[in-house]
PDB file of N, CA and C in Angstrom:
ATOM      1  N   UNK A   1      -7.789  21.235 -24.309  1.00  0.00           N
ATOM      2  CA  UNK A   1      -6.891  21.306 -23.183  1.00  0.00           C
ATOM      3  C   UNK A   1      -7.684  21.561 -21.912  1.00  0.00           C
ATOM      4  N   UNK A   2      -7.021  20.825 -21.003  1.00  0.00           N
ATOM      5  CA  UNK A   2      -7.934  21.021 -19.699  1.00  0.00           C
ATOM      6  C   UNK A   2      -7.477  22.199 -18.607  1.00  0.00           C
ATOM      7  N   UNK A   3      -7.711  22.987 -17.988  1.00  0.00           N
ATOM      8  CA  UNK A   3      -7.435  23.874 -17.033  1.00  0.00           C
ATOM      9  C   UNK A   3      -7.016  23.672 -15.575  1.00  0.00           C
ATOM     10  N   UNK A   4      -6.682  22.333 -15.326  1.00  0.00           N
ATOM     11  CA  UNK A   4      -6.709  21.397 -14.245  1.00  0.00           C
ATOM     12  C   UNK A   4      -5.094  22.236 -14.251  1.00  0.00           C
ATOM     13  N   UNK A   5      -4.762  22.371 -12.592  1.00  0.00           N
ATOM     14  CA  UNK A   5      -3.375  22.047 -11.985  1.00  0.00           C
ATOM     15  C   UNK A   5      -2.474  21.047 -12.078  1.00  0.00           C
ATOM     16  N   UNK A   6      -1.072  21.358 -12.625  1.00  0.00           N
ATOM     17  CA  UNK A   6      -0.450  20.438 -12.587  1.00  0.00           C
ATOM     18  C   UNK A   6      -0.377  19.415 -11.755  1.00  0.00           C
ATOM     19  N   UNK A   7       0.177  17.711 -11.672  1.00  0.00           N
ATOM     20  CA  UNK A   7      -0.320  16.990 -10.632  1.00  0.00           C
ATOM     21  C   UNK A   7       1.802  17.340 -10.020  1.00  0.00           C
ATOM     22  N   UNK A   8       1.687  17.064  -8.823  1.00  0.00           N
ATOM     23  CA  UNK A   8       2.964  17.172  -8.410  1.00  0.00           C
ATOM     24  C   UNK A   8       3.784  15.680  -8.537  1.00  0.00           C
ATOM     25  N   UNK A   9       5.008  15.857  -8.386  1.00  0.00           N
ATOM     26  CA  UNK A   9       5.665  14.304  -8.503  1.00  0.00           C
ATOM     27  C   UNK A   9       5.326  13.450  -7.064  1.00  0.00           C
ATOM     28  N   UNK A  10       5.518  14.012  -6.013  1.00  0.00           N
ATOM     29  CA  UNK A  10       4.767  13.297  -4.668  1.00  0.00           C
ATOM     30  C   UNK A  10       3.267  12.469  -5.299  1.00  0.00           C
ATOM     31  N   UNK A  11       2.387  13.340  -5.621  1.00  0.00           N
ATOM     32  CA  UNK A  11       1.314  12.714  -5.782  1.00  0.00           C
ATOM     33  C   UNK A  11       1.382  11.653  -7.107  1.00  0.00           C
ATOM     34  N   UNK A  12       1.968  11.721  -8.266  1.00  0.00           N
ATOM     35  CA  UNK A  12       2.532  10.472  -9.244  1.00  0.00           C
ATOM     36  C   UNK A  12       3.019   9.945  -8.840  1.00  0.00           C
ATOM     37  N   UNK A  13       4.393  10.225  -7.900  1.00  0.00           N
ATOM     38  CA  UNK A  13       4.844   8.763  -7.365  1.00  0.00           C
ATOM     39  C   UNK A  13       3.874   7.595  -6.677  1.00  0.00           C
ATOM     40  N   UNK A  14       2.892   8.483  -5.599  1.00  0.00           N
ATOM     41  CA  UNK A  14       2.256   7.369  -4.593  1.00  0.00           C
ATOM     42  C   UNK A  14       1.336   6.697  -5.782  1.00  0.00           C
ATOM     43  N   UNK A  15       0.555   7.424  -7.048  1.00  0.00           N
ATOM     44  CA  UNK A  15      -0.001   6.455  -7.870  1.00  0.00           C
ATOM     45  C   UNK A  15       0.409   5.192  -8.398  1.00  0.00           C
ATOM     46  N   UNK A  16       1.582   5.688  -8.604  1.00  0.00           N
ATOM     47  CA  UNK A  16       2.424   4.343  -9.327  1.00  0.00           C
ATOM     48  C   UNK A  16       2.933   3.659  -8.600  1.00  0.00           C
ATOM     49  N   UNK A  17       3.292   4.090  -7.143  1.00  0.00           N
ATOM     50  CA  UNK A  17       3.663   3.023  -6.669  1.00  0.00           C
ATOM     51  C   UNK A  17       2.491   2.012  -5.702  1.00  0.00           C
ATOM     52  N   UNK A  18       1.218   2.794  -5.602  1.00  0.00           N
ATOM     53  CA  UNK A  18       0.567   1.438  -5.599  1.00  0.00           C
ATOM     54  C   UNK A  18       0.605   0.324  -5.922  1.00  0.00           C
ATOM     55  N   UNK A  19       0.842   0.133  -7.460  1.00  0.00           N
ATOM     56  CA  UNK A  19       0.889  -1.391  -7.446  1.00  0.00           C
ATOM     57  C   UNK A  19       1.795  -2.697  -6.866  1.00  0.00           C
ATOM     58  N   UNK A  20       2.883  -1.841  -6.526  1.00  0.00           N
ATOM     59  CA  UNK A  20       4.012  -2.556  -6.311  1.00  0.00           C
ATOM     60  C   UNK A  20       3.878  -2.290  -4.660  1.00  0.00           C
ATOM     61  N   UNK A  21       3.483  -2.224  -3.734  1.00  0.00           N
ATOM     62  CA  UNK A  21       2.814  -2.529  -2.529  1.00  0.00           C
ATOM     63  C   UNK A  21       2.863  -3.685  -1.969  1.00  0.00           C
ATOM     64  N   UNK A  22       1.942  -4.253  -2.757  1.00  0.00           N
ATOM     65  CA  UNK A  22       1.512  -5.531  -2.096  1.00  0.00           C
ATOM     66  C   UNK A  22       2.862  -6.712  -2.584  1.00  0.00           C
ATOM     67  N   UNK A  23       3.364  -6.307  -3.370  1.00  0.00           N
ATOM     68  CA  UNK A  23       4.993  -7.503  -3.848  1.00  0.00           C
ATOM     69  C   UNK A  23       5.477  -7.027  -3.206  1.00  0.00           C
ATOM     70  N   UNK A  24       6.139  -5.646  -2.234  1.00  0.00           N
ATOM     71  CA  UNK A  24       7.061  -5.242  -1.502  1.00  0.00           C
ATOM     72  C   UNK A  24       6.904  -5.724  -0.464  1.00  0.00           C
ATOM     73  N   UNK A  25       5.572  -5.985   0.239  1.00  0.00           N
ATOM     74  CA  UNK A  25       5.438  -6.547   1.676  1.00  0.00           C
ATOM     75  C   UNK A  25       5.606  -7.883   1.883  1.00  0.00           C
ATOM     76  N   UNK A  26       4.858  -8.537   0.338  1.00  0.00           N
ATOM     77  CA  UNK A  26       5.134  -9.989   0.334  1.00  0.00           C
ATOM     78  C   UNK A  26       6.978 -10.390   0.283  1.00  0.00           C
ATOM     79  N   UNK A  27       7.839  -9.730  -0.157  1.00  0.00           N
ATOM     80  CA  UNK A  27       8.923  -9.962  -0.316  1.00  0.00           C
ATOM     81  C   UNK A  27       9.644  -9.878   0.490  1.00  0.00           C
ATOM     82  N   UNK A  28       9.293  -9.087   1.177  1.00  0.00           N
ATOM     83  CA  UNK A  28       9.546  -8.508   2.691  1.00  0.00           C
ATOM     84  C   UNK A  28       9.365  -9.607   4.071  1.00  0.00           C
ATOM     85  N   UNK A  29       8.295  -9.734   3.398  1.00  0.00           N
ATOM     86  CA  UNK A  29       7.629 -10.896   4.099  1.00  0.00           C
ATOM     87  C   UNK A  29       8.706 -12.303   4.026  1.00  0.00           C
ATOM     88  N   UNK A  30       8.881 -12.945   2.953  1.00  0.00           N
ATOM     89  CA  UNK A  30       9.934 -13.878   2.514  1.00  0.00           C
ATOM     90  C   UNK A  30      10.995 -14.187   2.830  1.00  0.00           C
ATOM     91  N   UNK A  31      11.744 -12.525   3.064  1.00  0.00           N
ATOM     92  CA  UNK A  31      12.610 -12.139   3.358  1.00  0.00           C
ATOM     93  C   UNK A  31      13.314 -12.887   4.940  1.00  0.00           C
ATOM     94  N   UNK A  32      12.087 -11.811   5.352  1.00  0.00           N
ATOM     95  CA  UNK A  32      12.369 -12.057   7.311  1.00  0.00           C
ATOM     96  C   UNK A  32      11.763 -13.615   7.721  1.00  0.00           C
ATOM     97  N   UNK A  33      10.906 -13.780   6.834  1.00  0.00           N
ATOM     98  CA  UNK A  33       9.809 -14.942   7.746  1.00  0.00           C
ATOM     99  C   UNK A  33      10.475 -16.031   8.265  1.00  0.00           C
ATOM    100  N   UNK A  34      12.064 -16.739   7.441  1.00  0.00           N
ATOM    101  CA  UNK A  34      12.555 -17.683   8.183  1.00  0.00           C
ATOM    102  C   UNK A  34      13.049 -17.311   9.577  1.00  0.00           C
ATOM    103  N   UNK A  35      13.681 -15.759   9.709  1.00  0.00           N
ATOM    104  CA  UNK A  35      13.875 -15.527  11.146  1.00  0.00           C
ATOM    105  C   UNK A  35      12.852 -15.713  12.279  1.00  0.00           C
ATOM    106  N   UNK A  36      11.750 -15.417  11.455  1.00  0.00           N
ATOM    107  CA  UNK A  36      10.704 -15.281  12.786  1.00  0.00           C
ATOM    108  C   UNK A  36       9.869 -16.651  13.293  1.00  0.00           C
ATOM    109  N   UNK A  37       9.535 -17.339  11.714  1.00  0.00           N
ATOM    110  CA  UNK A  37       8.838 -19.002  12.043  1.00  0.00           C
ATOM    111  C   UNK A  37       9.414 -20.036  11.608  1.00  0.00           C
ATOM    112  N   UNK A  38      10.462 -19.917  11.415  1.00  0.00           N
ATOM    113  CA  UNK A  38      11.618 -21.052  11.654  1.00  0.00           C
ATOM    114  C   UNK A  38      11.990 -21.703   9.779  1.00  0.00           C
ATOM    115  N   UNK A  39      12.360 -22.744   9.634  1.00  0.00           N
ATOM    116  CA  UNK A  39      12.977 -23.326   8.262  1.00  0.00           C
ATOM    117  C   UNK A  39      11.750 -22.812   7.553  1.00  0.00           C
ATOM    118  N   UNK A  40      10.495 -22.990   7.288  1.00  0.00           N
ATOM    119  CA  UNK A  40       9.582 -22.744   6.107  1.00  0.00           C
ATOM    120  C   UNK A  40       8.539 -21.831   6.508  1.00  0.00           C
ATOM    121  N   UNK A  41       9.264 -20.839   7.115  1.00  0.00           N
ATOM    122  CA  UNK A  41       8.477 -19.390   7.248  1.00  0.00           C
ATOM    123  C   UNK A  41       8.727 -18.117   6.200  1.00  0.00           C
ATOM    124  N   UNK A  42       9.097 -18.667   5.534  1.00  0.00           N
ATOM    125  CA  UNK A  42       8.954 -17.849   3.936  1.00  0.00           C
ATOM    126  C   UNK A  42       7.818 -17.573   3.841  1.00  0.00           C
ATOM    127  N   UNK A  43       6.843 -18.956   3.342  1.00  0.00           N
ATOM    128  CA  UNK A  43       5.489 -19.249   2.935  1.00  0.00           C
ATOM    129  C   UNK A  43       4.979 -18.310   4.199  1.00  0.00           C
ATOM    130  N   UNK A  44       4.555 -18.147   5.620  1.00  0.00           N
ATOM    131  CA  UNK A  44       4.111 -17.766   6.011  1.00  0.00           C
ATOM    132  C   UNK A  44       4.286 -16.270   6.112  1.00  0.00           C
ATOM    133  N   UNK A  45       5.524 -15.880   6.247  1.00  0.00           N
ATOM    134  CA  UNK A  45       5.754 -14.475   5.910  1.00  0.00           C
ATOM    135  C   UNK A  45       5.520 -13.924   4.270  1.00  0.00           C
ATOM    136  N   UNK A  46       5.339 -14.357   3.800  1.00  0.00           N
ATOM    137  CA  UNK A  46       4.789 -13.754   2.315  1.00  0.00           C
ATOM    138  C   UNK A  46       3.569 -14.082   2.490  1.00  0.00           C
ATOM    139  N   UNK A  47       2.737 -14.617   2.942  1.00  0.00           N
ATOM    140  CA  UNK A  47       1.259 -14.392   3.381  1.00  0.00           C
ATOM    141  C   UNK A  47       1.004 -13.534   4.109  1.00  0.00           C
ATOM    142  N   UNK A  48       1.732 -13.227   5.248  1.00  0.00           N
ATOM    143  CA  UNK A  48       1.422 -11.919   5.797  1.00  0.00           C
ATOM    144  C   UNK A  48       1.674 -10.524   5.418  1.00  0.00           C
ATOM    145  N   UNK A  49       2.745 -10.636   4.506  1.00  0.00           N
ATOM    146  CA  UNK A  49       2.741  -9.550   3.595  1.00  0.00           C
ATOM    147  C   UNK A  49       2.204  -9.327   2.651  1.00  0.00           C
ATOM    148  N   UNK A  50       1.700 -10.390   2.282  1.00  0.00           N
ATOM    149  CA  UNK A  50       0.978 -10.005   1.085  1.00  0.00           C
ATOM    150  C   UNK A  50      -0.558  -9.719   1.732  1.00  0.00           C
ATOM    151  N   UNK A  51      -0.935  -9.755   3.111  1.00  0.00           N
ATOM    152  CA  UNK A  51      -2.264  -9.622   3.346  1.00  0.00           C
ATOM    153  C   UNK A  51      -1.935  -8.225   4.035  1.00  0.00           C
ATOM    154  N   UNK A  52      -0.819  -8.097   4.644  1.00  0.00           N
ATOM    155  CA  UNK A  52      -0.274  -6.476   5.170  1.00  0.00           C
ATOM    156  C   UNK A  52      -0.336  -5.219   4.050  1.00  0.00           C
ATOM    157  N   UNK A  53       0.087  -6.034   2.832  1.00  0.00           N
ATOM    158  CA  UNK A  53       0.255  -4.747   1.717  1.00  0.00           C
ATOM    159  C   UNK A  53      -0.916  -4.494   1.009  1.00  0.00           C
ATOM    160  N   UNK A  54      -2.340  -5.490   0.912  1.00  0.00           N
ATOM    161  CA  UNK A  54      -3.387  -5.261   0.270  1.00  0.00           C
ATOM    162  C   UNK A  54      -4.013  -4.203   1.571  1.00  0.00           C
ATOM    163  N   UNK A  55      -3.669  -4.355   2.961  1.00  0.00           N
ATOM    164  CA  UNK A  55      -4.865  -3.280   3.699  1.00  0.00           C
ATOM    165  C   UNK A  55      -3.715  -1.872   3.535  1.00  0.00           C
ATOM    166  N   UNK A  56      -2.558  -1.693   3.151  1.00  0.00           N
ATOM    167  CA  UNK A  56      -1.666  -0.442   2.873  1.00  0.00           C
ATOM    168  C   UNK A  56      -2.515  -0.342   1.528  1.00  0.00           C
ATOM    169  N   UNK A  57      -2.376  -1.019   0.534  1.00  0.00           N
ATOM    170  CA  UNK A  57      -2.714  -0.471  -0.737  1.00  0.00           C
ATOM    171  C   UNK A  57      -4.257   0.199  -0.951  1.00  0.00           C
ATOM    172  N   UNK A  58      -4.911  -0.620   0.281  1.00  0.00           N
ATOM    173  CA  UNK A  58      -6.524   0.182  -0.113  1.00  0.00           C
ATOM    174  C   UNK A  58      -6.533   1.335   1.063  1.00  0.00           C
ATOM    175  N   UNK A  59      -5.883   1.286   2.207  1.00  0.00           N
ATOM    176  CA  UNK A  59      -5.668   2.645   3.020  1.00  0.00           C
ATOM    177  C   UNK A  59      -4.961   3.526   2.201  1.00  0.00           C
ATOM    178  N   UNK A  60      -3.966   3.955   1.235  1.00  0.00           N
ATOM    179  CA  UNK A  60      -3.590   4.755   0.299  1.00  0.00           C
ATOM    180  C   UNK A  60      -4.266   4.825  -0.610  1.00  0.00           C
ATOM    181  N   UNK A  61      -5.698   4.484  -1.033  1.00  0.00           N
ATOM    182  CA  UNK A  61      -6.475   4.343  -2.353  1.00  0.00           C
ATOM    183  C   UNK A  61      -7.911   5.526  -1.690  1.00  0.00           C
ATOM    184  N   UNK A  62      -7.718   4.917  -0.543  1.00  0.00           N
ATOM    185  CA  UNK A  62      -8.418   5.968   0.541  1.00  0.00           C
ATOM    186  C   UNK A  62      -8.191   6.845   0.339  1.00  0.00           C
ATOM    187  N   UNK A  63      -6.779   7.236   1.190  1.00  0.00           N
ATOM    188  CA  UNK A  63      -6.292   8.626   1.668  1.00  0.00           C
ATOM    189  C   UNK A  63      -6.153   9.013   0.226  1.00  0.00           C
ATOM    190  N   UNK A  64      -5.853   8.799  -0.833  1.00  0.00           N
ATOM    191  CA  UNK A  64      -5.391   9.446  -2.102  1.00  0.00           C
ATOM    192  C   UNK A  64      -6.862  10.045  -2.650  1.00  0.00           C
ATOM    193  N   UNK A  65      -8.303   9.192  -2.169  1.00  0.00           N
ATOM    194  CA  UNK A  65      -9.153   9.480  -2.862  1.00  0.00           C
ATOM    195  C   UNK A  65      -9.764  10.694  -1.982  1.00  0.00           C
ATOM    196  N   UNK A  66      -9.457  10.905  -0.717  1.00  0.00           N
ATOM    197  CA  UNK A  66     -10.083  11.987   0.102  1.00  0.00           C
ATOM    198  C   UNK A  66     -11.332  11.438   1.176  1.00  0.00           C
ATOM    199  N   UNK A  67     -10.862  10.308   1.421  1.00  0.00           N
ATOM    200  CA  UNK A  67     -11.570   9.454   2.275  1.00  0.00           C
ATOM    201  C   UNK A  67     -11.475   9.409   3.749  1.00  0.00           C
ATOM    202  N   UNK A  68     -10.019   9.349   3.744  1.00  0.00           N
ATOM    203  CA  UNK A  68      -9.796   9.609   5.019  1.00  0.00           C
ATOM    204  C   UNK A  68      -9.274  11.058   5.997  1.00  0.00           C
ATOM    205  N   UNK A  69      -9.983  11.145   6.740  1.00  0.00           N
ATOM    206  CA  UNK A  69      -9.809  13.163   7.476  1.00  0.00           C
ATOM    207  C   UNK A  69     -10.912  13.897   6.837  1.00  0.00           C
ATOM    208  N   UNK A  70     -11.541  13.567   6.516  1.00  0.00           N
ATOM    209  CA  UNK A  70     -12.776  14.295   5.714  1.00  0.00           C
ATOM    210  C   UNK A  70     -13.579  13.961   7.036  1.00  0.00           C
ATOM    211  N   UNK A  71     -14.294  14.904   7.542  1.00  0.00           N
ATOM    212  CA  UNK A  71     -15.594  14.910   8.514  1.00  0.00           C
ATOM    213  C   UNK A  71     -16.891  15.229   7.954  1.00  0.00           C
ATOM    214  N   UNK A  72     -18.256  14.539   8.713  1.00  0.00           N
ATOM    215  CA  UNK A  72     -18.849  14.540   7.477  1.00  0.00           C
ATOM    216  C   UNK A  72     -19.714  16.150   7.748  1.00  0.00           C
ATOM    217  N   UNK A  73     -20.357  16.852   6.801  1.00  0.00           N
ATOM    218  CA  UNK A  73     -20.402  17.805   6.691  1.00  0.00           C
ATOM    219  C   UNK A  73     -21.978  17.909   6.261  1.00  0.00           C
ATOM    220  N   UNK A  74     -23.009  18.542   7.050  1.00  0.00           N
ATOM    221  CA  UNK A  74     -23.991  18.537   7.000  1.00  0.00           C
ATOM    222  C   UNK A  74     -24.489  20.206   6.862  1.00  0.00           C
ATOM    223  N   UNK A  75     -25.426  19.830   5.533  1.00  0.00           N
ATOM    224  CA  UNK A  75     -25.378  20.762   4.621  1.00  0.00           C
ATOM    225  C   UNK A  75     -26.713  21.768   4.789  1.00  0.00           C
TER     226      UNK A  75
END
């Protein structure tokens, strides 16, 4: 048995919901894109979401890993 702190549900949720990130933006994307670039802006709005949710998914892979707000610290 390990002596480690329980993990909290905040911090399991954001794990798991990483993966599903990058389909939420793309869908999102799908969603709106005919409003914004006319009859076949689906395709283009699910490209931008899907390129919006891969820089969310590695900025939360960051911040989750202690990457980001860390100053560097000279020893």
């Amino acid at each position: 048995m390990s002596d480690d702190p329980p993990v909290s549900m905040g911090k399991t949720f954001r794990y798991t919901s990483i993966a599903c990130e990058i389909l939420v933006f793309a869908l999102v994307g799908w969603i709106i894109g005919p409003y914004i670039w006319g009859p076949n802006g689906q395709y283009i709005g699910a490209l931008i979401g899907a390129l919006f949710g891969t820089l969310m998914m590695f900025c939360t892979l960051f911040y989750l890993a202690g990457l980001f707000g860390r100053k560097n610290e000279e020893t």
